[in-house]
N, C-alpha and C. Protein backbone atom coordinates (compact mmCIF):
# COMPACT_ATOMS: atom_id res chain seq x y z
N UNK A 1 0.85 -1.19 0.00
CA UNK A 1 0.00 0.00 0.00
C UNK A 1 0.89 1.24 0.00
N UNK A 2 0.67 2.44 -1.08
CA UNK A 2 1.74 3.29 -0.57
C UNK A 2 0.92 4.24 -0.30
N UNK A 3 1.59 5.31 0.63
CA UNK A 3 1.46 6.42 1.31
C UNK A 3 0.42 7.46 0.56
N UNK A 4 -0.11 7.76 0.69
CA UNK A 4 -1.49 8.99 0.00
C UNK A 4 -0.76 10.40 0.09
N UNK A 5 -0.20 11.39 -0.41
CA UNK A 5 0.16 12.56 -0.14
C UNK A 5 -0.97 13.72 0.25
N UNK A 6 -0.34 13.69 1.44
CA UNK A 6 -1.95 14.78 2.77
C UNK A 6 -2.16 16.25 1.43
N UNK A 7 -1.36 16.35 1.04
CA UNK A 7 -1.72 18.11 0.26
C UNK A 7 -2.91 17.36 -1.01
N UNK A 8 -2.69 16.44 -1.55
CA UNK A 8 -3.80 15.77 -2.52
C UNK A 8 -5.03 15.40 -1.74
N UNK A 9 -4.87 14.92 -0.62
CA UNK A 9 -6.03 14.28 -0.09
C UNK A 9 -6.67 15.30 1.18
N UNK A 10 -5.69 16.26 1.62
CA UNK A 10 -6.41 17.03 2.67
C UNK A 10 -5.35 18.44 2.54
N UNK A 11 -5.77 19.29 1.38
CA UNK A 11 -5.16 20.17 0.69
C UNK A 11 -5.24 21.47 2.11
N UNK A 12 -4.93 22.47 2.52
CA UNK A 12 -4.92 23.79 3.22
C UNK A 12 -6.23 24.38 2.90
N UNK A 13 -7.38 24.55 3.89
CA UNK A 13 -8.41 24.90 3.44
C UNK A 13 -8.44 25.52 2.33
N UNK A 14 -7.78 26.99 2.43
CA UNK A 14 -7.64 28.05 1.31
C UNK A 14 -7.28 27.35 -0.36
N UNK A 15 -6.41 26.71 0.18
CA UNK A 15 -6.19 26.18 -1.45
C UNK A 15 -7.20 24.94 -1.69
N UNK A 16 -8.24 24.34 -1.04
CA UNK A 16 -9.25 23.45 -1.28
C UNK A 16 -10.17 24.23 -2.09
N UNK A 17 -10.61 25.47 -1.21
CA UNK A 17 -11.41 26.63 -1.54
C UNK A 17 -11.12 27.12 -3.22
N UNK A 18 -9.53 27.45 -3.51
CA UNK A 18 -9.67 27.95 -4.60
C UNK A 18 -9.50 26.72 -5.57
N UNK A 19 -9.25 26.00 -5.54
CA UNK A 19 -9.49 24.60 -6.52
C UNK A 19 -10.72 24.31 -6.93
N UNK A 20 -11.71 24.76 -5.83
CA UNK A 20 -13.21 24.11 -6.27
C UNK A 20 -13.49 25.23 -6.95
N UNK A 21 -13.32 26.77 -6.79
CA UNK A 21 -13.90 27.84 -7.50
C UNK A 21 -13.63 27.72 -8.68
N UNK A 22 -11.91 27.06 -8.84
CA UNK A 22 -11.29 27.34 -10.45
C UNK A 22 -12.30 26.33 -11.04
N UNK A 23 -12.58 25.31 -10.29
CA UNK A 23 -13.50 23.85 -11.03
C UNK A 23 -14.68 24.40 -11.18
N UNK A 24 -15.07 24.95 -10.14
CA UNK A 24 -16.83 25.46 -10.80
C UNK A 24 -16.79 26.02 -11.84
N UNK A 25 -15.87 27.09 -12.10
CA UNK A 25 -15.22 27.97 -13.23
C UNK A 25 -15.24 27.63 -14.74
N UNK A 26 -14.38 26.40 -14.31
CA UNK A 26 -13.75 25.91 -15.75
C UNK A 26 -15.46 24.87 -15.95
N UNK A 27 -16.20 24.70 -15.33
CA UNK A 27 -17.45 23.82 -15.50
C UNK A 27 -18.57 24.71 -16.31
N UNK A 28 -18.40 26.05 -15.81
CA UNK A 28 -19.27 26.95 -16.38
C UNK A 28 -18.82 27.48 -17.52
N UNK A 29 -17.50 27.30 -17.94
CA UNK A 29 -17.12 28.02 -19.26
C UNK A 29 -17.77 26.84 -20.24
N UNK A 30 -17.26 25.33 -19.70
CA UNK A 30 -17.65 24.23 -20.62
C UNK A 30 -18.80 24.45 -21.10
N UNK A 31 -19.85 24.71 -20.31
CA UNK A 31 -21.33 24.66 -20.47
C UNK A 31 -21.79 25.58 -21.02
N UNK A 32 -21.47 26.89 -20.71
CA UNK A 32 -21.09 28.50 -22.38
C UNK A 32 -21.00 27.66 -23.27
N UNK A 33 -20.03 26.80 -23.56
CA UNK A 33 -19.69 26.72 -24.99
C UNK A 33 -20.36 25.47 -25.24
N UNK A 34 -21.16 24.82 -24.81
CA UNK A 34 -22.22 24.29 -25.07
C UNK A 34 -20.95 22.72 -25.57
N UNK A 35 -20.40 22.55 -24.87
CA UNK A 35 -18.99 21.41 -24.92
C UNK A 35 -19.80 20.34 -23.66
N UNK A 36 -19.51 18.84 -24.17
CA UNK A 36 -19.14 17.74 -23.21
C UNK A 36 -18.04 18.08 -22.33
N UNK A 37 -17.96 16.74 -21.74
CA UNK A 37 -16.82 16.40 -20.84
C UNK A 37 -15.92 15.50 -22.12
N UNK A 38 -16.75 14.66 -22.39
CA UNK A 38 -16.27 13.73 -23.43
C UNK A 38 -15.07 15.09 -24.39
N UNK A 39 -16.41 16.05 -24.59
CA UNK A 39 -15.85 17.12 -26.21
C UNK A 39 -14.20 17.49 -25.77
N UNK A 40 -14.23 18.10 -24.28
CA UNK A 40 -12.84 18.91 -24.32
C UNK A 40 -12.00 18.19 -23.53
N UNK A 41 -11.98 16.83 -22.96
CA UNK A 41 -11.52 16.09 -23.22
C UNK A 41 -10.08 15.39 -24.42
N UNK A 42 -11.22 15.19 -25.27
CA UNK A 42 -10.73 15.20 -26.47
C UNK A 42 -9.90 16.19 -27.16
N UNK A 43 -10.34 17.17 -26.92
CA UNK A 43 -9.65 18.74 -27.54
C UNK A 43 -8.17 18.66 -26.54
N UNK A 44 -8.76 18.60 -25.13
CA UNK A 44 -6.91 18.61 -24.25
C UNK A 44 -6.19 17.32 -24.27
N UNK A 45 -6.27 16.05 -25.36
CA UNK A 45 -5.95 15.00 -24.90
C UNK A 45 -6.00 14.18 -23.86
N UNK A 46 -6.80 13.80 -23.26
CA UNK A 46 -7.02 13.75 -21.87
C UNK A 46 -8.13 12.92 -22.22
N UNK A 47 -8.73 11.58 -20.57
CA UNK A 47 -9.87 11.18 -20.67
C UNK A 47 -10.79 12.13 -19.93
N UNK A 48 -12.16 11.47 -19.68
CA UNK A 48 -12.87 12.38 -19.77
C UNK A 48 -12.36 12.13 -17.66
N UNK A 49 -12.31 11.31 -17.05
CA UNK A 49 -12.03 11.53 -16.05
C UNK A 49 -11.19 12.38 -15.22
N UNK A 50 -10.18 13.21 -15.93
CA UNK A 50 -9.59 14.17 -15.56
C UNK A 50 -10.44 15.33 -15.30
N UNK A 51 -10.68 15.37 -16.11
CA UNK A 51 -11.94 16.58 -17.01
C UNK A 51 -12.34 16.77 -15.76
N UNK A 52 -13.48 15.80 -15.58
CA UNK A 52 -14.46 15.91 -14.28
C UNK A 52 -13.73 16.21 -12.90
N UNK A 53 -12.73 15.36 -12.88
CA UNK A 53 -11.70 15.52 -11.20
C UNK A 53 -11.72 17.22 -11.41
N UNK A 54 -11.36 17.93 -12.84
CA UNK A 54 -11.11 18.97 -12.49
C UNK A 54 -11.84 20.14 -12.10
N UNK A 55 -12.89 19.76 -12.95
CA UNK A 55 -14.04 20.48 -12.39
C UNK A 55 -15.04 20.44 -11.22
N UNK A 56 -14.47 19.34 -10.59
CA UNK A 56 -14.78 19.43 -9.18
C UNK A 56 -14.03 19.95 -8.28
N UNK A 57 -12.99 20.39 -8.53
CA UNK A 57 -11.73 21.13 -7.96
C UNK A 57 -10.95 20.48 -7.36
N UNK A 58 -10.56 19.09 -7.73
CA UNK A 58 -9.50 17.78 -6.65
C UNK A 58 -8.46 18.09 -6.91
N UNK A 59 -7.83 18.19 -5.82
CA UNK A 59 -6.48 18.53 -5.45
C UNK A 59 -5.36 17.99 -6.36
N UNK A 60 -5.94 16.61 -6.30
CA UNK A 60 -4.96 15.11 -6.91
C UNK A 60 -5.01 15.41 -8.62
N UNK A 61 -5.92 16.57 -9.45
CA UNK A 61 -5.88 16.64 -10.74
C UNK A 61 -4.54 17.69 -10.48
N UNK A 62 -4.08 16.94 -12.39
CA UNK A 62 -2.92 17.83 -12.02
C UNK A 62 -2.73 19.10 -13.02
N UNK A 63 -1.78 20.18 -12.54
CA UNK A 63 -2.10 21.32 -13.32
C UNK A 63 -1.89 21.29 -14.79
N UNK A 64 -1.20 20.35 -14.96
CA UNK A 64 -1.29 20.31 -16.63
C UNK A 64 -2.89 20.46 -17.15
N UNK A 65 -3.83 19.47 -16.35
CA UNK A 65 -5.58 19.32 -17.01
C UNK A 65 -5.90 20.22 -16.40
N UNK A 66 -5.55 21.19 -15.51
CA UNK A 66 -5.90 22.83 -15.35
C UNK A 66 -5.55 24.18 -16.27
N UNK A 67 -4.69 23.58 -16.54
CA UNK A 67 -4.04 24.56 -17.41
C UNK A 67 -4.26 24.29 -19.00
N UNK A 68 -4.26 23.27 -19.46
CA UNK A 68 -4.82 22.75 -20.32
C UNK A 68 -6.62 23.29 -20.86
N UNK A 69 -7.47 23.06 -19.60
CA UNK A 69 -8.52 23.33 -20.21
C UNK A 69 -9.01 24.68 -20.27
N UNK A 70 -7.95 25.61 -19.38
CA UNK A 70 -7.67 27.21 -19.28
C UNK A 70 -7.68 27.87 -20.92
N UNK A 71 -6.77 26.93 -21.39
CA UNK A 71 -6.23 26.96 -22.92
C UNK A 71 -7.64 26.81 -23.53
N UNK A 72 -8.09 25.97 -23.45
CA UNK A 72 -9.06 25.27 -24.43
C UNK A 72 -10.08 26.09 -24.39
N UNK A 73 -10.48 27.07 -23.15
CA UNK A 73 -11.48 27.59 -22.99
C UNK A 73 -11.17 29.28 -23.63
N UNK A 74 -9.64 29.64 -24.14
CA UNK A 74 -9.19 31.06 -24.37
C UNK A 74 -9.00 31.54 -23.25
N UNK A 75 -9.03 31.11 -21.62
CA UNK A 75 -8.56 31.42 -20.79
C UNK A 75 -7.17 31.60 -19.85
N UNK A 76 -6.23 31.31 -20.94
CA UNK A 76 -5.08 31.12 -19.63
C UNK A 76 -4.05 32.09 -19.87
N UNK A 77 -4.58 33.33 -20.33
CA UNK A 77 -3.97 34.43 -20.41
C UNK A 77 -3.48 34.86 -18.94
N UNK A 78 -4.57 35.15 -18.24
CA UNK A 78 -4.13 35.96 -17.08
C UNK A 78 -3.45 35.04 -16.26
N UNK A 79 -2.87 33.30 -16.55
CA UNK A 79 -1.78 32.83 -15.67
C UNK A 79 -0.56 33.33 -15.91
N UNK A 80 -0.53 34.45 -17.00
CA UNK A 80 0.70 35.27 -17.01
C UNK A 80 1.34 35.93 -15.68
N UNK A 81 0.41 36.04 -15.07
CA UNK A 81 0.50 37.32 -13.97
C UNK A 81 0.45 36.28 -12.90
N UNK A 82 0.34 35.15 -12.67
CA UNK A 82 -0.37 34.48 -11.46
C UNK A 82 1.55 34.28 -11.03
N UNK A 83 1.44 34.38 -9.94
CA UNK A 83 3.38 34.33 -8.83
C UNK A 83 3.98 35.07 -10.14
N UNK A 84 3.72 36.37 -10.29
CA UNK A 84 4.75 37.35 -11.00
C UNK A 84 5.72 37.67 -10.17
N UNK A 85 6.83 37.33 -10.30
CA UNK A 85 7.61 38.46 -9.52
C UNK A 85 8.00 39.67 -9.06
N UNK A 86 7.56 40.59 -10.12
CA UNK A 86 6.98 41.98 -9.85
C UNK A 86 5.98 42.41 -9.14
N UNK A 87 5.08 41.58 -8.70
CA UNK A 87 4.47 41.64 -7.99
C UNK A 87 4.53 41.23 -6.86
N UNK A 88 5.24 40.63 -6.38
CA UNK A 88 5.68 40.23 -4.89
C UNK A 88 6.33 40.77 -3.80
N UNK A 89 5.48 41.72 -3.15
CA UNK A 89 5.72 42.74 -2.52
C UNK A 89 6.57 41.95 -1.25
N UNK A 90 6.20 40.63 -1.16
CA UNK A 90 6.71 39.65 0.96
C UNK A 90 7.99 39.70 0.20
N UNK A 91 8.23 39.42 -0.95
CA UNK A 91 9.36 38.65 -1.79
C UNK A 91 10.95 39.96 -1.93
N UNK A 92 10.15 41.28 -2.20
CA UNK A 92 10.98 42.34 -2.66
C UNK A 92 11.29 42.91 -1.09
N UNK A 93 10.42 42.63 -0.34
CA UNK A 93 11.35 43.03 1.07
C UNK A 93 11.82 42.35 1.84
N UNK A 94 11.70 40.69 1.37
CA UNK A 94 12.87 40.08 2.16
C UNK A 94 14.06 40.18 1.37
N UNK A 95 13.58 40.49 0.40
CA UNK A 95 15.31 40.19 -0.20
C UNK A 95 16.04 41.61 0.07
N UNK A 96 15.37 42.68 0.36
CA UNK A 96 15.78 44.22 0.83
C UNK A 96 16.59 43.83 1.87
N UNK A 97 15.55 42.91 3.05
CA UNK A 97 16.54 42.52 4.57
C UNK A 97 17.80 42.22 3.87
N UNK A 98 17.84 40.95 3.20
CA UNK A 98 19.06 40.33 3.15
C UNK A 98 19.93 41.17 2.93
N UNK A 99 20.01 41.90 1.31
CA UNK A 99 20.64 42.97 1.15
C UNK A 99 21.23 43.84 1.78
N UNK A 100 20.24 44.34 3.32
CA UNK A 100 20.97 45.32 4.17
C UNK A 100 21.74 44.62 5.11
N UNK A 101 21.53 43.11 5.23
CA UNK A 101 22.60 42.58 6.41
C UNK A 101 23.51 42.02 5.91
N UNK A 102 23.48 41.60 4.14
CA UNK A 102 24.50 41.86 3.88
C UNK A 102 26.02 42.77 3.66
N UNK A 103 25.55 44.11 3.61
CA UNK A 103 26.00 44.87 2.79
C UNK A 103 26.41 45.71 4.69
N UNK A 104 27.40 45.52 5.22
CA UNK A 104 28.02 46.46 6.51
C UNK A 104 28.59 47.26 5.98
N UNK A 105 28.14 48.54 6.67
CA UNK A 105 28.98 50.05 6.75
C UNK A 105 30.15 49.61 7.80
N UNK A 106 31.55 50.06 6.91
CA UNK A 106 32.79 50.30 7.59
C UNK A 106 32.75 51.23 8.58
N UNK A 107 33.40 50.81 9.70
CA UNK A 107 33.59 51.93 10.92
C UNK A 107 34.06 52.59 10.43
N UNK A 108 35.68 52.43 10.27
CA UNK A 108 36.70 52.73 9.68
C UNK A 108 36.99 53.12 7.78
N UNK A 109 37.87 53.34 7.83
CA UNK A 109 38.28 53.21 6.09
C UNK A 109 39.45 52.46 6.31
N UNK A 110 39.65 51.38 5.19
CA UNK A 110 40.81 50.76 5.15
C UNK A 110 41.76 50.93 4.45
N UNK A 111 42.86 50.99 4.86
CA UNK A 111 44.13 52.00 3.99
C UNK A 111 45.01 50.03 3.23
N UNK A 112 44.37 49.25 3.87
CA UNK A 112 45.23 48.06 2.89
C UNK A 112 44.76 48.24 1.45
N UNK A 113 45.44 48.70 0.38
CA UNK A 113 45.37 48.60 -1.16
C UNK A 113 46.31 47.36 -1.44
């Protein structure tokens, strides 16, 4: 029997939360476009059982059949922006800390050339 990985099977609320929204999401674009499970499926290479895991928002689907049906739907533009680095405001001031504890002001001036 091997081990179940807890983030697939008992994901951080928050990220349970946004998995099922992206799945309701990607369920309601299908149904706009008047598409099966079977249809885009087929269109992302994929069986249709992914499909569904994904649109129920399971942890255990993987982002390729997220990202995939993002595509399929003309949606996966704005994963341009999704963990931008320009945008990472926690990111640009820890690395500021580091920077300043790297970088010591001399007491002194040092005359060794």
């Amino acid at each position: 029997m091997t081990a179940k990985n807890a983030l697939t099977t008992a994901p951080p609320y928050p990220v349970e939360q946004a998995l099922k929204r992206l799945g309701a999401n990607l369920r309601t674009a299908r149904l706009r476009r008047n598409l099966t499970i079977k249809d885009i499926a087929q269109k992302i290479g994929t069986g249709p059982k992914p499909v569904s895991d994904a649109e129920k928002g399971k942890a255990s689907t993987s982002a390729a059949v997220y990202m995939a049906l993002l595509w399929a739907y003309d949606l996966l533009a704005p994963m341009e922006t999704v963990a931008d680095p320009g945008s990472d405001r926690e990111g640009f001031a820890r690395s500021a800390q580091r920077e300043r504890a790297r970088t010591k002001s001399p007491t002194e001036l040092d005359s060794d050339f």
